[in-house]
Protein backbone atom coordinates (compact mmCIF):
# COMPACT_ATOMS: atom_id res chain seq x y z
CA UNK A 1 38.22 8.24 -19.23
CA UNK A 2 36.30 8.30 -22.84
CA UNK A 3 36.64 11.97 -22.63
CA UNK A 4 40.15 12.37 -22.20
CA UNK A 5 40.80 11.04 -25.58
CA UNK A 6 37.93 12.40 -28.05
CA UNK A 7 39.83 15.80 -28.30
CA UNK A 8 42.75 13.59 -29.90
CA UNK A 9 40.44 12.65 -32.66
CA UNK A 10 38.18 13.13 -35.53
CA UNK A 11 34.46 11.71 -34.54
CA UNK A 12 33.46 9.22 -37.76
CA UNK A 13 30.56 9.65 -39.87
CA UNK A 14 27.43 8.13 -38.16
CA UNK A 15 27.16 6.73 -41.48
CA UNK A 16 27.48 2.65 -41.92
CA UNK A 17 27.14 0.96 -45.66
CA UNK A 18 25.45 -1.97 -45.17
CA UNK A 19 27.77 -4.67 -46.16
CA UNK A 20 26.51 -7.98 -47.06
CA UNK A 21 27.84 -10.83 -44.99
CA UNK A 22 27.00 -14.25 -44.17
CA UNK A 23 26.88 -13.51 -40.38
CA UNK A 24 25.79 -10.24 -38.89
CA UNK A 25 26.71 -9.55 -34.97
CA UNK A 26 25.72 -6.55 -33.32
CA UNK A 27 23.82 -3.67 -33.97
CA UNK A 28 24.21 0.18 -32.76
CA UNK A 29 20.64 1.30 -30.78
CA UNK A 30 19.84 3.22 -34.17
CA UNK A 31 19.89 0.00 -35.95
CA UNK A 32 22.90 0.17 -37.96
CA UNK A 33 25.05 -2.31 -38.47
CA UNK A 34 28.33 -1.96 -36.76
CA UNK A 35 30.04 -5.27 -36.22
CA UNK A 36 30.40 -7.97 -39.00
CA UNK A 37 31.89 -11.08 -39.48
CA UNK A 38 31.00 -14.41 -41.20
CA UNK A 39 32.14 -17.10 -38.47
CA UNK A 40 29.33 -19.07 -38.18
CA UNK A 41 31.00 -21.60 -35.34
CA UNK A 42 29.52 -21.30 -31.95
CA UNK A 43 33.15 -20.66 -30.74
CA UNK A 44 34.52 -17.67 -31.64
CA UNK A 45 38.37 -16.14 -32.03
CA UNK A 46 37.20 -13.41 -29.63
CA UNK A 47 36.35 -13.48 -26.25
CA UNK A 48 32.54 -11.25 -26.13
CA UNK A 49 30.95 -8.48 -28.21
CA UNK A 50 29.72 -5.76 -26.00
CA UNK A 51 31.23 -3.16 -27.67
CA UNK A 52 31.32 0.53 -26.29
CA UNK A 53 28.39 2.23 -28.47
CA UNK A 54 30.62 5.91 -29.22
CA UNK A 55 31.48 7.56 -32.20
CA UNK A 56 35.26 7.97 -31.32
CA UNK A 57 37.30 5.02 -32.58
CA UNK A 58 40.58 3.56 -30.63
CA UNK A 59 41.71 0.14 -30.40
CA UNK A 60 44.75 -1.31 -28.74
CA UNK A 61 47.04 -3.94 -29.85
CA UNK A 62 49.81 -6.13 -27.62
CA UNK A 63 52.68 -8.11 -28.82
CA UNK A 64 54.68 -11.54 -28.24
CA UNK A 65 54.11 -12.73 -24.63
CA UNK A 66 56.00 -15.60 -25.79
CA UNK A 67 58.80 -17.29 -25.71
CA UNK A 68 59.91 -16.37 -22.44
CA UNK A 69 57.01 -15.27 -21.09
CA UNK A 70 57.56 -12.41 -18.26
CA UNK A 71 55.86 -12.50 -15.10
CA UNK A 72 53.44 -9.88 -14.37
CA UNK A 73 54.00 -7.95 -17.58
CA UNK A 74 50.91 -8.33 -19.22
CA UNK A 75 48.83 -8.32 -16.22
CA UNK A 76 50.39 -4.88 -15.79
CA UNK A 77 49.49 -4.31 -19.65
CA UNK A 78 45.80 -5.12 -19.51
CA UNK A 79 45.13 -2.88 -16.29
CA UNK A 80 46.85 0.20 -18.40
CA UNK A 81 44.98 -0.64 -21.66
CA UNK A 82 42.17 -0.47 -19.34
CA UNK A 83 42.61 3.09 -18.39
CA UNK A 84 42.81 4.38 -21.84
CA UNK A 85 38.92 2.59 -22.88
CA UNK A 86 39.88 1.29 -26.17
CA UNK A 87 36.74 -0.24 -28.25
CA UNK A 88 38.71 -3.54 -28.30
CA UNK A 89 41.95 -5.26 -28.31
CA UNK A 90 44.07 -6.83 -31.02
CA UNK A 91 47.17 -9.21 -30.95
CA UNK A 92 49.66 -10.98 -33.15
CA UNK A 93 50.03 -14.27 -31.53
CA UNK A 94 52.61 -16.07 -29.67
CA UNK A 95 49.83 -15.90 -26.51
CA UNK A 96 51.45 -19.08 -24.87
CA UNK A 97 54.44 -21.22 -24.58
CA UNK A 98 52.69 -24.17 -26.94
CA UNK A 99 55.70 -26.53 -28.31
CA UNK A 100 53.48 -29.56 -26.89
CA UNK A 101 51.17 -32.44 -28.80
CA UNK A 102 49.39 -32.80 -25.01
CA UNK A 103 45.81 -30.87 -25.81
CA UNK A 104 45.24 -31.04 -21.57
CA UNK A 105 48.54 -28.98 -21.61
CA UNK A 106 47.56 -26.68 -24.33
CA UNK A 107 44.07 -26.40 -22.76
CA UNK A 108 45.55 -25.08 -19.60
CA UNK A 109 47.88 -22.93 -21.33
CA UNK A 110 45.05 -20.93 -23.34
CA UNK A 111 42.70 -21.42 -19.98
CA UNK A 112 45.48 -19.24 -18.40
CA UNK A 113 45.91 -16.64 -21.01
CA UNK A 114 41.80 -16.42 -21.60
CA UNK A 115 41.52 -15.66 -17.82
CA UNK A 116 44.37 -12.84 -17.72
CA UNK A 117 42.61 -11.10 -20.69
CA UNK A 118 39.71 -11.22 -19.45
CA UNK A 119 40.15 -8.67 -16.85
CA UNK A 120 40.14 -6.31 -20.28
CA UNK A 121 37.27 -4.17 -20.49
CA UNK A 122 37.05 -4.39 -24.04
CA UNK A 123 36.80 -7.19 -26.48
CA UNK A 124 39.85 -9.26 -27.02
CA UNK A 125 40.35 -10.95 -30.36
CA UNK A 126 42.68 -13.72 -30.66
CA UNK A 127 45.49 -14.35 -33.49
CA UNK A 128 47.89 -17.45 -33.15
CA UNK A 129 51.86 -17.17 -33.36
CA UNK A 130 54.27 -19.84 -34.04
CA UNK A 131 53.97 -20.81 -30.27
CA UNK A 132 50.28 -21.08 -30.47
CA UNK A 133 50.34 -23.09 -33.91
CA UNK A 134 53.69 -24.89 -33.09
CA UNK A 135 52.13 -28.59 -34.79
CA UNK A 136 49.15 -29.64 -36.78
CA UNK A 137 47.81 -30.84 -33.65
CA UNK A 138 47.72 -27.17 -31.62
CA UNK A 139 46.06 -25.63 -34.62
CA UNK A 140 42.81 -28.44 -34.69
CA UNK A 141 42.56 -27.68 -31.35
CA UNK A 142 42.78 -23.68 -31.87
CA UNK A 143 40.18 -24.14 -34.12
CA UNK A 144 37.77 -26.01 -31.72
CA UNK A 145 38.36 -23.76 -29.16
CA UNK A 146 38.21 -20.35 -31.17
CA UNK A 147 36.55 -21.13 -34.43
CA UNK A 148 39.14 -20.38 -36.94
CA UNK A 149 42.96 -19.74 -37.48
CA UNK A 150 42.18 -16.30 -39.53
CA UNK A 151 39.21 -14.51 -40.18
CA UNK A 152 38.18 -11.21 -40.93
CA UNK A 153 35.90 -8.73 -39.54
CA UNK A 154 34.41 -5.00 -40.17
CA UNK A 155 34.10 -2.35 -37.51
CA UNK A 156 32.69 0.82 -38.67
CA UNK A 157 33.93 0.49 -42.27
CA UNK A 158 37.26 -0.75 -41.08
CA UNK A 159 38.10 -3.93 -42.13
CA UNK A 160 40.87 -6.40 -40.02
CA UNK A 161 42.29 -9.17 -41.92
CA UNK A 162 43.56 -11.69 -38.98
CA UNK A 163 46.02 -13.62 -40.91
CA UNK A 164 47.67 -17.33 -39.76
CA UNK A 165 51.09 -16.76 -40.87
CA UNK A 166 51.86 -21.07 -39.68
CA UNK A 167 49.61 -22.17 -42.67
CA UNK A 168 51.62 -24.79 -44.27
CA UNK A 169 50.81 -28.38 -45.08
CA UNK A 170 50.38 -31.19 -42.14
CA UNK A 171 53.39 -32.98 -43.10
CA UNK A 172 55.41 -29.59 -43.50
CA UNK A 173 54.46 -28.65 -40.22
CA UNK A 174 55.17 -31.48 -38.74
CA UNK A 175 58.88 -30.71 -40.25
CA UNK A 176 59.18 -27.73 -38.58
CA UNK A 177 57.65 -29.16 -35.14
CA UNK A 178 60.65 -32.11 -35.25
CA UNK A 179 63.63 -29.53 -35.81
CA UNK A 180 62.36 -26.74 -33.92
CA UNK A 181 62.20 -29.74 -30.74
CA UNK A 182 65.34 -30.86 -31.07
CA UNK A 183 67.06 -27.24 -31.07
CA UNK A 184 65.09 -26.92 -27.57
CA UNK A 185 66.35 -30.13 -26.46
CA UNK A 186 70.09 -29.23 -27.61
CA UNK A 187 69.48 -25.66 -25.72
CA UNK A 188 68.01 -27.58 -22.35
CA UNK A 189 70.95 -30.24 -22.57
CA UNK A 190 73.55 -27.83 -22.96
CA UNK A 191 75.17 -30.15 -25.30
CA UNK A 192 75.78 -27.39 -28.28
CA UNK A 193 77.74 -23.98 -28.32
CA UNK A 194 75.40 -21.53 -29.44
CA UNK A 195 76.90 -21.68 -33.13
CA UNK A 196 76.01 -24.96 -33.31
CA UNK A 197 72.68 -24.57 -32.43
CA UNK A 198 72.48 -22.17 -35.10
CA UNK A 199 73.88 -24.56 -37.82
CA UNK A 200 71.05 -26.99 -37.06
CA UNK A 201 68.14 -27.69 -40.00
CA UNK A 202 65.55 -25.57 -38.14
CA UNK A 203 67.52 -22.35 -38.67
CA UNK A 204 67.65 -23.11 -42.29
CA UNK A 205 64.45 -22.86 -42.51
CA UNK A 206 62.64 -20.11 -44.20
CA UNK A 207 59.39 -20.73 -42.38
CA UNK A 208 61.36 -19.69 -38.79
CA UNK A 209 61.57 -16.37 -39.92
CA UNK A 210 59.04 -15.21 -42.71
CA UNK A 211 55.95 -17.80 -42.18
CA UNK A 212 53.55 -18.81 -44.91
CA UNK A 213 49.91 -18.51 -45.99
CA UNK A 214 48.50 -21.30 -48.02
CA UNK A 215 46.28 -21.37 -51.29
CA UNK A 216 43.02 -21.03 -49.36
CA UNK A 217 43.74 -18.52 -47.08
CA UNK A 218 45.05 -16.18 -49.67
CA UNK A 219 42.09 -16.79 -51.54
CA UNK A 220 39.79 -16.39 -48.39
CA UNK A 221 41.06 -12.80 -48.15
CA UNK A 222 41.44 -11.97 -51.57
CA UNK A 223 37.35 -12.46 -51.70
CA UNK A 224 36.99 -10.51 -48.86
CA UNK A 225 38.93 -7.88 -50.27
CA UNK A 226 37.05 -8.12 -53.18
CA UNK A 227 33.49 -8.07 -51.62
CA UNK A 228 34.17 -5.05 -49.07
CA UNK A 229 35.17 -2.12 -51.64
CA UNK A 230 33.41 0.11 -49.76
CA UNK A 231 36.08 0.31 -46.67
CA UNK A 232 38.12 3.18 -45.49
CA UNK A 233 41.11 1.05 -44.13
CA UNK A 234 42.34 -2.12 -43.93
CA UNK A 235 44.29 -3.37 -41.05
CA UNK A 236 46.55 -6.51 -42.03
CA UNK A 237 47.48 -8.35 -38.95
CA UNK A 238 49.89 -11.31 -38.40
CA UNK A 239 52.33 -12.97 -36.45
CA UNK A 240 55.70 -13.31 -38.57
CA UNK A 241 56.39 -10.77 -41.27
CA UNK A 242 55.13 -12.93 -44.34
CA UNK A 243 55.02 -9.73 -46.17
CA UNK A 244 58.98 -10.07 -46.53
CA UNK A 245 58.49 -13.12 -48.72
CA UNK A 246 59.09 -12.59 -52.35
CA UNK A 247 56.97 -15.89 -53.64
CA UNK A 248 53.38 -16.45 -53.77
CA UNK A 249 53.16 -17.66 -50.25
CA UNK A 250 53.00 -13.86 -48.53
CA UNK A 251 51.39 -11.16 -48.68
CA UNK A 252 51.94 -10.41 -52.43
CA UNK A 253 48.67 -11.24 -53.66
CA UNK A 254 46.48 -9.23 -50.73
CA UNK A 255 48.76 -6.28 -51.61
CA UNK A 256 47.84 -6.00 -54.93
CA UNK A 257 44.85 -6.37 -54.16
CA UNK A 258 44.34 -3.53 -51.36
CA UNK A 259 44.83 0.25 -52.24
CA UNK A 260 48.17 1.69 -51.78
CA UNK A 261 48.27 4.24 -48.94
CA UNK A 262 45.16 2.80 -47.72
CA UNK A 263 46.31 -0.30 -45.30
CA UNK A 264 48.77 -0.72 -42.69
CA UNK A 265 50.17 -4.27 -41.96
CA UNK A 266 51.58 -5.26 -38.57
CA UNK A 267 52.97 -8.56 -36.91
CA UNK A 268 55.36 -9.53 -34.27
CA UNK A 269 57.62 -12.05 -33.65
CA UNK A 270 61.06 -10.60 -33.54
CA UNK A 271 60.58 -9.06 -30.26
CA UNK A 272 62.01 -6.10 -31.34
CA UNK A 273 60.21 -3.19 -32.86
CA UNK A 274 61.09 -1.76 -36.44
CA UNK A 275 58.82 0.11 -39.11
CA UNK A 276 59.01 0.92 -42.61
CA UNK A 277 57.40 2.20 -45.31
CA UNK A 278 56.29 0.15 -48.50
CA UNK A 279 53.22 0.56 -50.99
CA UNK A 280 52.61 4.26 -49.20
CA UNK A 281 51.84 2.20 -46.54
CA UNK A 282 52.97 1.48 -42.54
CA UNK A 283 54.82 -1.93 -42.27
CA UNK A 284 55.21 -2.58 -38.60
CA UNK A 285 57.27 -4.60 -36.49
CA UNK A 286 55.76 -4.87 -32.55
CA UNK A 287 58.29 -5.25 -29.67
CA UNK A 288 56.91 -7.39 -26.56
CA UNK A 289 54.02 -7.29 -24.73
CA UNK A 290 55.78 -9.55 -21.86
CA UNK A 291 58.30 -11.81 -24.08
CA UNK A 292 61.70 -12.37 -23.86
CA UNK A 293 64.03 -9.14 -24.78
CA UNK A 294 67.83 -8.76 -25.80
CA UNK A 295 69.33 -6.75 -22.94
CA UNK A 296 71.64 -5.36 -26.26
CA UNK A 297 68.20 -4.37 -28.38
CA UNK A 298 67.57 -0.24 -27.68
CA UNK A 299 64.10 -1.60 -29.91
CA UNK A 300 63.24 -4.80 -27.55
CA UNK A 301 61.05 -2.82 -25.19
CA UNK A 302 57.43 -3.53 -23.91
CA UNK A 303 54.60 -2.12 -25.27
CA UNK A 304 51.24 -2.10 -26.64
CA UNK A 305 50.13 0.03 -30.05
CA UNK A 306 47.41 2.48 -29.71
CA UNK A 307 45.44 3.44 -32.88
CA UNK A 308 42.66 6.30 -33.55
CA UNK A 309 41.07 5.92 -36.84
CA UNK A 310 40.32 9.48 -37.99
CA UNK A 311 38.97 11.17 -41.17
CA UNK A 312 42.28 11.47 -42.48
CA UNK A 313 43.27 7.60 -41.88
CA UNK A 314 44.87 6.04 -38.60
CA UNK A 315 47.28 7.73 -35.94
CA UNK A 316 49.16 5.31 -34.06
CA UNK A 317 51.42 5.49 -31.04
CA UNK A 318 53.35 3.03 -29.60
CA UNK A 319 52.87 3.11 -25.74
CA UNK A 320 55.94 2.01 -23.39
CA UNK A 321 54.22 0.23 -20.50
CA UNK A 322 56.84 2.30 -18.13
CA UNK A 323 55.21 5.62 -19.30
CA UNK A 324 52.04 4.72 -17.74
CA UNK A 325 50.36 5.65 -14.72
CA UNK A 326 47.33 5.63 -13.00
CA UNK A 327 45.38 8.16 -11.16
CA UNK A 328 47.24 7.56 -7.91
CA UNK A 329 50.58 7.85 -9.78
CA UNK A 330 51.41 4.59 -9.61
């Protein structure tokens, strides 16, 4: 299947800086290094590293599964990612329902969505969504289970910031947590018109839409920015779109600090896709890999985002899971 898709490319230098990091995982059977990171917990935010060792480049990203989940739509996704042989796969969160304190039900919740991706071939690397970080509580235990809420990593002079767009304070988050329940439990009573619903505090919130990243995390990634000048492209991936906040808890900072025409930034969350242009750069807005759609929304469609890094930058393509078929035609 590789060889269906290196005449869509350009083949990348066999050329590989070496860039110093704290951790080093993974070398190419010339001895370069190929895969870096610096999480130094046994548990990691991605699943295995047995990379395909080719020069050709492709990854593969899916969208919300959540809220709403589908049945059978990612399943369906991860046997067509499959066919196509990316090197590995990305997300932007919202992997499960979450919206629970109980760790034995959160357990079982990322048990289930760890054993559906593992049926990929390729490496799967994790990134948490407001459903996946809905309270202080579901992040600790993110973190003991994956390693870390964001992290970065370098694959053949690509660099992936994984961003946590839910950073905010214990006692914010907790906030959040309290309204966001009791809109669910006005929704499951039936006990509020819709408008009403929509007056409640938890839609006057500016977290429910845009997110936030805290002091630390900004400068985590500033610093990596910083210490990785030698980079072709830098993929900035999230879950909502903090990028559309104006203060100094988005995406402000990192974008001054990256190289205009030389990043593209994508997150979810909306369940509808958009894109847009901003810095000379892709801003992108994912539909659904599975999650709940508006029947109304011509952009609320499932898919997952195919990239080829080439010499002249990425070419992505947004692949409707409908359009796919196997050998059999099927």
């Amino acid at each position: 299947m590789r060889n269906i898709k290196v005449p869509l490319i350009f083949l990348l230098s066999y050329s590989i800086f070496f860039i110093s990091c704290s951790v080093i995982s993974d070398e190419s059977k010339s001895g370069e290094q190929v895969f870096l990171h610096e999480i130094n917990s046994v548990k990691k935010p991605w699943n295995h590293e047995q990379f395909n060792e080719q020069n050709t480049f492709s990854f593969a990203i899916i969208s919300d599964l959540n809220g709403g989940e589908r049945a059978g739509v990612f399943s369906s996704a991860v046997e067509k990612i499959n066919l196509l042989n990316p090197e590995f796969v990305l997300s932007v969160g919202d992997l499960v329902d979450g919206g629970t304190k109980d760790t034995l039900v959160f357990s079982d919740q990322l048990a289930d969505f760890d054993l559906r991706a593992s049926k990929l071939n390729a490496p799967f690397f994790h990134v948490g969504g407001n459903h996946d970080f809905t309270n202080h509580i579901m992040q600790d235990f993110w973190k003991k289970n994956y390693g870390a809420t964001y992290y970065y990593f370098i694959y053949k002079k690509v660099l992936f910031l994984m961003l946590n767009s839910e950073d905010y304070s214990p006692e914010r988050m907790e906030e959040i947590y309290q309204a966001r329940d009791l809109v669910i439990k006005a929704d499951e009573e039936n006990i509020l018109t819709e408008e009403e619903i929509r007056e409640m505090e938890y839609y006057k919130m500016p977290e429910r839409v845009y997110g936030e990243l805290g002091d630390g995390q900004l400068a985590y990634f500033k610093k990596v920015i910083s210490d990785h000048p030698e980079v072709v492209w830098t993929f900035v991936l999230m879950h909502k779109p903090v990028w559309q906040r104006e203060d100094n808890h988005g995406l402000i900072q990192l974008e001054q600090a990256l190289t205009p025409g030389k990043f593209t930034v994508i997150n979810g969350h909306f369940h509808s896709y958009s894109h847009q242009i901003k810095n000379e750069s892709d801003y992108m807005i994912l539909g659904t890999t599975g999650g709940s759609q508006n029947p109304n929304d011509p952009n609320a469609f499932d898919h997952f985002t195919w990239i080829n890094i080439t010499d002249n930058g990425p070419s992505i393509a947004n692949i409707k899971l409908e359009g796919i078929m196997d050998k059999t035609g099927n």
